[in-house]
Protein backbone atom coordinates (compact mmCIF):
# COMPACT_ATOMS: atom_id res chain seq x y z
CA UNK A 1 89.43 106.15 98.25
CA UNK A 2 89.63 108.94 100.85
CA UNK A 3 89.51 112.38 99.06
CA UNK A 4 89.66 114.49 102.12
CA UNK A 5 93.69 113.49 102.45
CA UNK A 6 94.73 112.18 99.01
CA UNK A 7 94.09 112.67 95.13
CA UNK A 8 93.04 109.93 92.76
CA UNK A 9 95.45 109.46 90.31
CA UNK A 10 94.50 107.25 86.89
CA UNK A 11 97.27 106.68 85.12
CA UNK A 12 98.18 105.04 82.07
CA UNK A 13 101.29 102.92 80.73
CA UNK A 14 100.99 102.09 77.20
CA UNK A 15 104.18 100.34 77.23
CA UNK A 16 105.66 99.77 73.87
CA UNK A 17 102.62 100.62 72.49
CA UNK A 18 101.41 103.25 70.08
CA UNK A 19 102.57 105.66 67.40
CA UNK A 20 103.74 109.28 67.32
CA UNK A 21 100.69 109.40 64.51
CA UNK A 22 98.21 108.17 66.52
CA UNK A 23 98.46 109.76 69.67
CA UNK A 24 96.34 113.04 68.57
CA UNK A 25 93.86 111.09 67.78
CA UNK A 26 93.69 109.28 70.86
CA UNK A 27 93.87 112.05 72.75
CA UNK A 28 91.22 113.47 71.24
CA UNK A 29 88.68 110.71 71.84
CA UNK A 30 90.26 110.56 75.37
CA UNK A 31 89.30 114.14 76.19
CA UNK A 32 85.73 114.24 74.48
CA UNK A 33 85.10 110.82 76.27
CA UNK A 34 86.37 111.39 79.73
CA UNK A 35 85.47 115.08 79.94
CA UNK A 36 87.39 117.76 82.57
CA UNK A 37 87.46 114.95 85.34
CA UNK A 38 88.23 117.29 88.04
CA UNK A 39 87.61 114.55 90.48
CA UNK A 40 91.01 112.66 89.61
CA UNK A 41 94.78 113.21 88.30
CA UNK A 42 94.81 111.73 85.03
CA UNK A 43 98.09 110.87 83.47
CA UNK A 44 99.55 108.94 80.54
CA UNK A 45 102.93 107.82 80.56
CA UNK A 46 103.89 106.92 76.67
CA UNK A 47 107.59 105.43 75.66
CA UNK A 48 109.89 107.94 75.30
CA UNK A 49 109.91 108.95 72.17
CA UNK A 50 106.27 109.73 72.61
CA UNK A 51 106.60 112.16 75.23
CA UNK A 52 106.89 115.41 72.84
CA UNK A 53 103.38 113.93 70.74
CA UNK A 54 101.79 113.25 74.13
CA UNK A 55 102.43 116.51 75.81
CA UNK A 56 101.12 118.64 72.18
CA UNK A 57 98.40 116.37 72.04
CA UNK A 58 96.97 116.73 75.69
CA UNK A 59 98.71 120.49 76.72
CA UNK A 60 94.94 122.17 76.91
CA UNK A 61 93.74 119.73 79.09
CA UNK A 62 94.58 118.40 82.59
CA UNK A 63 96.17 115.15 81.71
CA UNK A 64 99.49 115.17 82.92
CA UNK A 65 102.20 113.01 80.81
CA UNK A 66 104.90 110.69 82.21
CA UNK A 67 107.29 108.00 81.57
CA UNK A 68 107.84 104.51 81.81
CA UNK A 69 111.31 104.98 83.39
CA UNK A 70 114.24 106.80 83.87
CA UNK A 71 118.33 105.93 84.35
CA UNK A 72 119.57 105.84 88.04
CA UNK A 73 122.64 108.17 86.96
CA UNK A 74 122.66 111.51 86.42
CA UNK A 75 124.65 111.54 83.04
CA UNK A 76 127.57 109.96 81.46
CA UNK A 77 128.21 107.08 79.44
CA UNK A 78 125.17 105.35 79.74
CA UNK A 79 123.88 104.61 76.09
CA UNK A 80 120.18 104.10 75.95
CA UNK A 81 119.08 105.40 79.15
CA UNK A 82 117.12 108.86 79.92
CA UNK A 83 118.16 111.00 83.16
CA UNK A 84 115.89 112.23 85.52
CA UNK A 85 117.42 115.72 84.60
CA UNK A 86 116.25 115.26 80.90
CA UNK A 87 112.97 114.41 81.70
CA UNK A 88 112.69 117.37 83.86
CA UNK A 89 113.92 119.81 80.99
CA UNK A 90 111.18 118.86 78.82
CA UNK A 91 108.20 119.11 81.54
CA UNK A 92 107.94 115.23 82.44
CA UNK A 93 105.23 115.00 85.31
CA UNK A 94 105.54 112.02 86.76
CA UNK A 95 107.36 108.77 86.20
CA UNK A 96 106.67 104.94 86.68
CA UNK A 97 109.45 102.81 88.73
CA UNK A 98 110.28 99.55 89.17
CA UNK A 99 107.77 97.81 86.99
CA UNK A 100 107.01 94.38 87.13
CA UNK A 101 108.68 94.02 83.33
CA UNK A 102 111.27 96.21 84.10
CA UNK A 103 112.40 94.03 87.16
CA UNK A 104 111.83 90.57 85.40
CA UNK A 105 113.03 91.18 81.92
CA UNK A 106 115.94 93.38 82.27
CA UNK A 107 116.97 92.61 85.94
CA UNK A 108 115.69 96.09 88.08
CA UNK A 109 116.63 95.15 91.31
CA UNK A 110 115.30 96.66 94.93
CA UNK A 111 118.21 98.75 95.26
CA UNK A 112 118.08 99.89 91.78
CA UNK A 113 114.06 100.84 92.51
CA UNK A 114 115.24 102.64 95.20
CA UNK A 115 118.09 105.08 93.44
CA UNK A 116 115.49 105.15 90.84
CA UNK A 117 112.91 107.20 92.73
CA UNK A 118 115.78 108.89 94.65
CA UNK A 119 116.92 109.98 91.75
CA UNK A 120 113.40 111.31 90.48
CA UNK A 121 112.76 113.30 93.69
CA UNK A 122 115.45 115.14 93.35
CA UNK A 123 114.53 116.58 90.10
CA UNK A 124 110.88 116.75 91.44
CA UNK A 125 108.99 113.92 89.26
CA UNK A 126 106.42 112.31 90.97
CA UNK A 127 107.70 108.45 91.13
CA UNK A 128 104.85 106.06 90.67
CA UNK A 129 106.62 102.97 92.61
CA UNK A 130 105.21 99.90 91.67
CA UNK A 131 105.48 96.64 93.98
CA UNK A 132 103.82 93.72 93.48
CA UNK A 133 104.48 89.39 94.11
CA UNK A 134 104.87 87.01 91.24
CA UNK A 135 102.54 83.82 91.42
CA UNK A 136 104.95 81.61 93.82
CA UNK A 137 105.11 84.28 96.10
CA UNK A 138 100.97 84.44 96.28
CA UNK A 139 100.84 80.63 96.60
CA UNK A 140 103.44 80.69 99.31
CA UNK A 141 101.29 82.84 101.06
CA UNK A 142 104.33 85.74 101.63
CA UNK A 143 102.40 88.44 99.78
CA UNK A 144 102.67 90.73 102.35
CA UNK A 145 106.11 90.41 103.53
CA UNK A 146 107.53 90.64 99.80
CA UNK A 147 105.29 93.54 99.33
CA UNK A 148 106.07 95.34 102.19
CA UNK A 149 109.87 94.77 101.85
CA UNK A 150 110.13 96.31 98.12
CA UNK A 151 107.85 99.08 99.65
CA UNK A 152 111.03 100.13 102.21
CA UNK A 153 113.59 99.09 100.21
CA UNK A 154 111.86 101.98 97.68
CA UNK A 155 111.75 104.39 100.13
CA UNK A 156 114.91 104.06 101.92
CA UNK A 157 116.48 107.42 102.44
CA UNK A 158 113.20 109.34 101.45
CA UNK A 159 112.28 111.87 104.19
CA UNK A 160 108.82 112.61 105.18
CA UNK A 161 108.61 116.00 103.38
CA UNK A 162 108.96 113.96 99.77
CA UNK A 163 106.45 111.46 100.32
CA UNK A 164 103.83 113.53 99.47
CA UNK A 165 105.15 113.52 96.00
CA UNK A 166 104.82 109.61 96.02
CA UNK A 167 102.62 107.72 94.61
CA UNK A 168 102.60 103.68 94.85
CA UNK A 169 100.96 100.97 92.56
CA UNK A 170 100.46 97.61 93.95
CA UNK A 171 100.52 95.27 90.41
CA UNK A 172 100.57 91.54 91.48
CA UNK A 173 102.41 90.25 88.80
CA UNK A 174 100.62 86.76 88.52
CA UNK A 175 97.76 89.40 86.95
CA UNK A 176 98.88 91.79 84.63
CA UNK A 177 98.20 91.10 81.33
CA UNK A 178 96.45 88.21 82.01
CA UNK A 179 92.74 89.65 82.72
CA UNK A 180 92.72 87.57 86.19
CA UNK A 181 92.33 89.99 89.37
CA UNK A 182 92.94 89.61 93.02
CA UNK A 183 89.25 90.07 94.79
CA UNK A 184 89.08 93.71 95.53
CA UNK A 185 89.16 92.95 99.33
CA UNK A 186 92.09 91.20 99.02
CA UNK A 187 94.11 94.45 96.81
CA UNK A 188 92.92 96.29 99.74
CA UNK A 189 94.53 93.90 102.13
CA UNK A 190 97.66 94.68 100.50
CA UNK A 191 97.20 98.27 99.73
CA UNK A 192 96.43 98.90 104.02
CA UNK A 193 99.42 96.74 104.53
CA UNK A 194 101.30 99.41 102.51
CA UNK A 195 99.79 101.82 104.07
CA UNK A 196 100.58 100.39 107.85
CA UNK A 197 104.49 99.93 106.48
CA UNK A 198 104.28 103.97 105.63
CA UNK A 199 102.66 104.95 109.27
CA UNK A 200 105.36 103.39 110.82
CA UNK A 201 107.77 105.17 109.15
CA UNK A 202 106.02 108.58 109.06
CA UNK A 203 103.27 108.70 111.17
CA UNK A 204 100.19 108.45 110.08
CA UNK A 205 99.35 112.15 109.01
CA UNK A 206 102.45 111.15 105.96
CA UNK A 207 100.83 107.87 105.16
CA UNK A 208 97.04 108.85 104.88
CA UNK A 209 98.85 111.54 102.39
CA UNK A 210 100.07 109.22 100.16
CA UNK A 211 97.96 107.62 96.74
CA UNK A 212 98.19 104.29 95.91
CA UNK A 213 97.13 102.75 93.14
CA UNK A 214 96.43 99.30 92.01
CA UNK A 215 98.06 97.99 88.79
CA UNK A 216 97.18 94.36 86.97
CA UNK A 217 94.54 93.88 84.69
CA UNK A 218 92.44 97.48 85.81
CA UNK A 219 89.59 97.34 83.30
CA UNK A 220 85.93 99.01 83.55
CA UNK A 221 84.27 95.98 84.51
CA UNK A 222 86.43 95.81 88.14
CA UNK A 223 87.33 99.53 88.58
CA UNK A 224 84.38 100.33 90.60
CA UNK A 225 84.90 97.27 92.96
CA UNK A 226 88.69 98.30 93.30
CA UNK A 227 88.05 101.60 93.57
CA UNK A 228 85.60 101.64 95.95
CA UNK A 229 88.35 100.09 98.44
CA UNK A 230 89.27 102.83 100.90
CA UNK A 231 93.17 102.14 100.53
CA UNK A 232 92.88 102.03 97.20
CA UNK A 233 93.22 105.36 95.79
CA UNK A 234 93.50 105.26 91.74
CA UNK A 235 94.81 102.52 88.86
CA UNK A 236 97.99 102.48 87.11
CA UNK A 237 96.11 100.84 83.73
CA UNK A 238 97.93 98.79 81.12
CA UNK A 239 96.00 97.20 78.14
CA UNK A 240 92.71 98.76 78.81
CA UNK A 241 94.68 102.40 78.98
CA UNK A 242 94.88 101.83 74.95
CA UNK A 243 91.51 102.46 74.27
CA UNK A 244 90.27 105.96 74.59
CA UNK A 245 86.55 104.27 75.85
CA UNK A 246 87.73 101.81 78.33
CA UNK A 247 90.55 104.58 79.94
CA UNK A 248 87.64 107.28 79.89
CA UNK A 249 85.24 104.54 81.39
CA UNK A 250 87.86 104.13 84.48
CA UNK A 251 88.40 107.52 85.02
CA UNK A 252 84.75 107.86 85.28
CA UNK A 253 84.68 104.88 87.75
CA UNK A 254 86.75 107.28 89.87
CA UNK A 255 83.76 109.67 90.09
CA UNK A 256 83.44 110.54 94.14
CA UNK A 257 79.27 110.66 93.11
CA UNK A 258 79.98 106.80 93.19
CA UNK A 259 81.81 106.55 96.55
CA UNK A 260 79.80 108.39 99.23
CA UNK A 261 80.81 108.43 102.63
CA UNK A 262 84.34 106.04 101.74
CA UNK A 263 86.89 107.23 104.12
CA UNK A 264 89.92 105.39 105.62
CA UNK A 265 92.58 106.65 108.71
């Protein structure tokens, strides 16, 4: 992590997960456990019809609330889907793109990513892009290039004066869920490949500005390896964001009292 240029952001997708009735309690637990944690951005993005629990539950603290996704059109006839506009009107924060489930079980494509966080910027919610290779990819040994190409295809058509509100989560998707992690060096491999792809595009006072995160299987026993990675600058947490101890224990793995001296270009 490198403080001097970029937050920590911990963030949370509880996926279909979770009731309106237990959210204040979870909260609760959450906020005794983890404490002010001034040191990080802490969010929780809920399904949708949690938002309005979520943001009651956590409005006197500093945990911001976001969603799992949003529609790539404005408005219209588009039964189901949730416009960046409407998540705006009710104080969304932040958003998560292009998920790993999202692209494999209901067919996101690139170019769909992309209008996605287009679409977010505009109504200024911070997109939390997430990129990541399935397990032929890793054996193939392409990680890189696949990674690197959903990383521009994301961006395409975002200037440099938005990328500050972007924030990216590397998930290899041969991990999440699973409880099997890349080595940390290796998520740092990928995350200063990212990192190199934004520098080229920007210059490297954009990319050093720029959080990302790693996604896949984030849990307190391998959050202080990750995180002590100087690319890697927060998790995007999935199973382990469900319990109020093992979220708080992460965001407490994000401490700077535990990373001394960590600083990256």
């Amino acid at each position: 992590m490198n403080r001097k240029y970029r937050r920590t952001v911990i963030a949370a997708n509880w996926k279909m997960n979770m009731l309106a009735s237990e959210v204040r309690a979870f909260a609760e637990e959450l906020k005794q456990k983890a404490g002010p944690a001034r040191w990080c951005d802490v969010v929780v993005c809920p399904s949708f019809v949690l938002i309005p629990a979520a943001q009651k539950a956590f409005r006197d603290s500093r945990v911001a609330v976001g969603a799992q996704d949003l529609s790539l059109h404005e408005s219209g006839a588009y039964t189901g889907e949730v416009s960046a506009a409407q998540l705006q009107d009710i104080g969304v924060q932040y958003v998560i793109i292009g998920h790993s489930e999202r692209r494999g079980n209901f067919g996101e494509t690139d170019m769909d990513v992309n209008a996605k966080v287009t679409a977010a910027l505009a109504r200024n919610i911070r997109p939390i892009i997430c990129v990541g290779e399935n397990a032929a990819e890793r054996d193939m040994g392409v990680t890189i290039e696949r990674v690197t190409l959903q990383v521009k295809t994301a961006l395409a058509g975002v200037p440099a004066s938005k990328m500050r509100r972007v924030v990216i989560a590397y998930e290899p998707v041969w991990a999440i869920g699973t409880g099997r992690t890349p080595t940390a060096e290796d998520a740092a491999a990928v995350a200063g490949a990212i990192r190199a792809l934004i520098r080229g595009l920007h210059g490297a006072r954009t990319a050093r500005a720029v959080s990302i995160l790693y996604g896949g299987s984030m849990t307190p026993a391998n959050a202080g390896d990750l995180l002590a990675q100087p690319d890697i600058d927060g998790g995007l947490v999935g199973g382990a964001s469900l319990s109020p101890s093992d979220f708080a224990a992460i965001i407490h793995a994000a401490n700077p009292d535990n990373y001394q001296g960590i600083t990256t270009a």
